[in-house]
Protein backbone atom coordinates (compact mmCIF):
# COMPACT_ATOMS: atom_id res chain seq x y z
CA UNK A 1 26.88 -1.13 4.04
CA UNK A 2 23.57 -0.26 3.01
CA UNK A 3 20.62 -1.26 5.34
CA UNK A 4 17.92 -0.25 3.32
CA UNK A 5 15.69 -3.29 3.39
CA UNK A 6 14.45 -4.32 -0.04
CA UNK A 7 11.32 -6.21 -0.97
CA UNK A 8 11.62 -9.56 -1.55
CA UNK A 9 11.26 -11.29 -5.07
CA UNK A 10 7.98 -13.18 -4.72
CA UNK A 11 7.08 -16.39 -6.38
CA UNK A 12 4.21 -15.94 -9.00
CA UNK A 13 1.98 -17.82 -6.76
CA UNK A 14 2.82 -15.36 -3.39
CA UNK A 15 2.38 -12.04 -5.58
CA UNK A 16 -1.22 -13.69 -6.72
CA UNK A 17 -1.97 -14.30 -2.96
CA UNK A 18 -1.29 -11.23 -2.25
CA UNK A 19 -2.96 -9.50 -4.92
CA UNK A 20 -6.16 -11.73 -3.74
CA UNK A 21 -5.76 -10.03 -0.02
CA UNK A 22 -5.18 -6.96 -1.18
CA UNK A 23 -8.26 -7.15 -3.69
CA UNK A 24 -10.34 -8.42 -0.89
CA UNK A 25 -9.01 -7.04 2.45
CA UNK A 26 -6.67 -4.36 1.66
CA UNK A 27 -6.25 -0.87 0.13
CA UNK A 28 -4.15 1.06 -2.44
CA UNK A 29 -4.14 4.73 -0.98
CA UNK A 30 -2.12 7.42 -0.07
CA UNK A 31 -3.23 8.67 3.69
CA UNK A 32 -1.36 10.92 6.23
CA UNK A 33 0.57 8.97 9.13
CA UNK A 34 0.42 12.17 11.16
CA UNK A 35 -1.60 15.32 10.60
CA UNK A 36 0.39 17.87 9.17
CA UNK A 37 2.56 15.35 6.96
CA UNK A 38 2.26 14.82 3.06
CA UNK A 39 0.32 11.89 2.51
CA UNK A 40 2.19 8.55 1.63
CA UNK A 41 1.69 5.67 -0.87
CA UNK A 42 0.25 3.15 1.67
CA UNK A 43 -0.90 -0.42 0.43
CA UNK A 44 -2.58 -2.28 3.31
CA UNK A 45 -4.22 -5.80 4.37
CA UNK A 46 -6.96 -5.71 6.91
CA UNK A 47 -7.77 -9.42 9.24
CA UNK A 48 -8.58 -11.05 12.19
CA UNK A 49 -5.86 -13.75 11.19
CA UNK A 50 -2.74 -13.00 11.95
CA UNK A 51 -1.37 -16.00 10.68
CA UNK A 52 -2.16 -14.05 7.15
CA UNK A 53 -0.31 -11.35 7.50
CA UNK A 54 2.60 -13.07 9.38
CA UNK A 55 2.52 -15.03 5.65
CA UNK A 56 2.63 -11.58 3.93
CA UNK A 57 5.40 -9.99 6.31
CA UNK A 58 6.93 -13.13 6.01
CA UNK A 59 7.36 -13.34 2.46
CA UNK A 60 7.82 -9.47 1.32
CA UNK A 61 10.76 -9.07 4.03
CA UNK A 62 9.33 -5.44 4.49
CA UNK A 63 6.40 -3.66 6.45
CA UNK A 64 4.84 -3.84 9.88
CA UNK A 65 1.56 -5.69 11.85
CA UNK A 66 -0.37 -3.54 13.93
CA UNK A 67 -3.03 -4.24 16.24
CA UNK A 68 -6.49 -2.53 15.57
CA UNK A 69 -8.91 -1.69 18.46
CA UNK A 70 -12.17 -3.16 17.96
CA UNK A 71 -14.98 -0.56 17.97
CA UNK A 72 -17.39 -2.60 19.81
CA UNK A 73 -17.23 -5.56 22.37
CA UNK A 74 -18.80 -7.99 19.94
CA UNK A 75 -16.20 -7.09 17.83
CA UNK A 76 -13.22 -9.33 16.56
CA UNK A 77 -9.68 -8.32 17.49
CA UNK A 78 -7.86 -7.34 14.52
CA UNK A 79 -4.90 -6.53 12.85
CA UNK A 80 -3.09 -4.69 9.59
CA UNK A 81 -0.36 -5.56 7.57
CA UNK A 82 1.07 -1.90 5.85
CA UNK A 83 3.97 -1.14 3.61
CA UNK A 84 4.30 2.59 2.55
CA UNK A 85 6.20 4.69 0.11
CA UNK A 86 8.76 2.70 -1.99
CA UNK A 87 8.08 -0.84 -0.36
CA UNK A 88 4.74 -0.18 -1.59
CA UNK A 89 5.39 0.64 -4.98
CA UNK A 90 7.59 -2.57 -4.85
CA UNK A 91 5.01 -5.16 -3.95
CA UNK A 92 2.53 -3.31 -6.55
CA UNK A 93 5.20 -3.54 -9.17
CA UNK A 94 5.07 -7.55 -8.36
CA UNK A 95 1.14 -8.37 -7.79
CA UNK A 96 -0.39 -6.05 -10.19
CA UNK A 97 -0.85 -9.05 -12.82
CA UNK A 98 -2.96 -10.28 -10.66
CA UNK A 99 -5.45 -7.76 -9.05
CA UNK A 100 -8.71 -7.54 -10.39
CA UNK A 101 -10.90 -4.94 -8.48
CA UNK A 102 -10.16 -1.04 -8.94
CA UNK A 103 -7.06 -1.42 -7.00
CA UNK A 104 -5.53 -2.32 -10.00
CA UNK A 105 -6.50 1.09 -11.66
CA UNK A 106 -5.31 2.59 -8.70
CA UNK A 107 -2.23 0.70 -8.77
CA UNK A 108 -1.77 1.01 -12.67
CA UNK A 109 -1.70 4.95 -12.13
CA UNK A 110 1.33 4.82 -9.15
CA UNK A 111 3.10 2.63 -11.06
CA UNK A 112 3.12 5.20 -14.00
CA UNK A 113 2.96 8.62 -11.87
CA UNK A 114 4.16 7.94 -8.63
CA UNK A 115 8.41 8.46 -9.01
CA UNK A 116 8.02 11.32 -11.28
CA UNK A 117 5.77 13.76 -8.48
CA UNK A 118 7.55 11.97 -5.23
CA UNK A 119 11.14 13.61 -4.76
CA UNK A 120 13.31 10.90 -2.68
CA UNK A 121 14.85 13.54 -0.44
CA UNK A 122 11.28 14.28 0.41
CA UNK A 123 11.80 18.04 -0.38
CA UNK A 124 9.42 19.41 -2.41
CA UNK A 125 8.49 22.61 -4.46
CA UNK A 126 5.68 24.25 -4.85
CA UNK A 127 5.37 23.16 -8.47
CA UNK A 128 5.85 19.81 -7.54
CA UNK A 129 3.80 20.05 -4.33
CA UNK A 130 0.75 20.70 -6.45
CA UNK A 131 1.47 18.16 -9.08
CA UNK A 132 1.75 15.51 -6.31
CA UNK A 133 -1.92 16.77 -4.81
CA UNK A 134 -3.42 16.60 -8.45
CA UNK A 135 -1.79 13.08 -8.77
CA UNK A 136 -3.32 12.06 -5.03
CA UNK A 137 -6.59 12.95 -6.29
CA UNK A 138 -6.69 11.56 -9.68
CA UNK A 139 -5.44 8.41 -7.43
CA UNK A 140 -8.59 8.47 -4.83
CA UNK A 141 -11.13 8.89 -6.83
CA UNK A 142 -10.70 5.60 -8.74
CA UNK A 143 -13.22 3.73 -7.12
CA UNK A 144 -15.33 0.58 -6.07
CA UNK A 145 -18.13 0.62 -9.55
CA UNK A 146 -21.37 -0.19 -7.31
C-alpha cells in the first residue's frame, strides 16, 4: 500500500483562490529547512486567519499550519500554511492559470526546470548539484517589478 499522500484535484474556483493567496500572502521559493540541507521548493501562505489556511489544508489534502511568533507585542498572532518539494510543484501545476504577480514567472520556471535538476532519491552529483544552484538562482531573482 502506498501512503504517499497526493494533492488533491482542486475545483477551478479553489486553484484560483489559492492562486489569489498565494499572489497576495504567499511565496514561491526554494529556502533551507535546516542549515546545512539543500534548499527545497517551498510554496507558502502567510495570515492571521487561520480559518484560511484550514480552507487551503483542507482542500489540497497535503502540507502543514504552523504558528509564527509575533515580533512585537502589538503584533498579530500568526500563522503559515507550507507545502514543499513535490506537493508544491503539484498545487503550482493546478493554480498557475491563475497567478498574476511574479510568482507566476517563478512558478512558470519550476514547472519547466524543477524535475529535470531535483533527483527523487535526493542523491545528487556534483554536475547536477551545480545545475540545481544555477536553477535556484535563476528562480530567486525573478522578482516583485517596483
Amino acid at each position: 500500500m502506498n501512503s504517499y499522500r497526493q494533492i488533491k484535484q482542486l475545483s477551478k474556483t479553489d486553484a484560483a483562490y489559492i492562486a489569489g493567496l498565494i499572489d497576495g500572502e504567499g511565496t514561491v521559493t526554494h529556502t533551507r529547512k535546516h542549515k546545512n540541507e539543500n534548499r527545497q521548493l517551498c510554496v507558502s501562505i502567510a495570515s492571521t486567519e487561520i480559518e484560511l489556511l484550514d480552507f487551503v489544508l483542507t482542500v489540497t489534502g497535503v502540507g502543514k499550519i504552523t504558528n509564527k511568533k509575533a515580533s512585537k507585542s502589538n503584533h498579530s498572532h500568526s500563522y503559515a500554511f507550507a507545502v514543499y518539494n513535490r506537493h508544491a510543484l503539484a498545487l503550482l501545476e493546478q493554480s498557475i492559470a491563475y497567478l498574476k504577480s511574479y510568482k507566476r514567472e517563478r512558478a512558470k520556471l519550476i514547472l519547466k526546470d524543477y524535475l529535470a535538476v531535483t533527483p527523487r532519491n535526493g542523491k545528487y552529483t556534483e554536475e547536477v548539484l551545480a545545475k540545481k544552484a544555477a536553477f535556484e538562482q535563476r528562480v530567486l531573482a525573478i522578482k516583485a517589478v517596483g
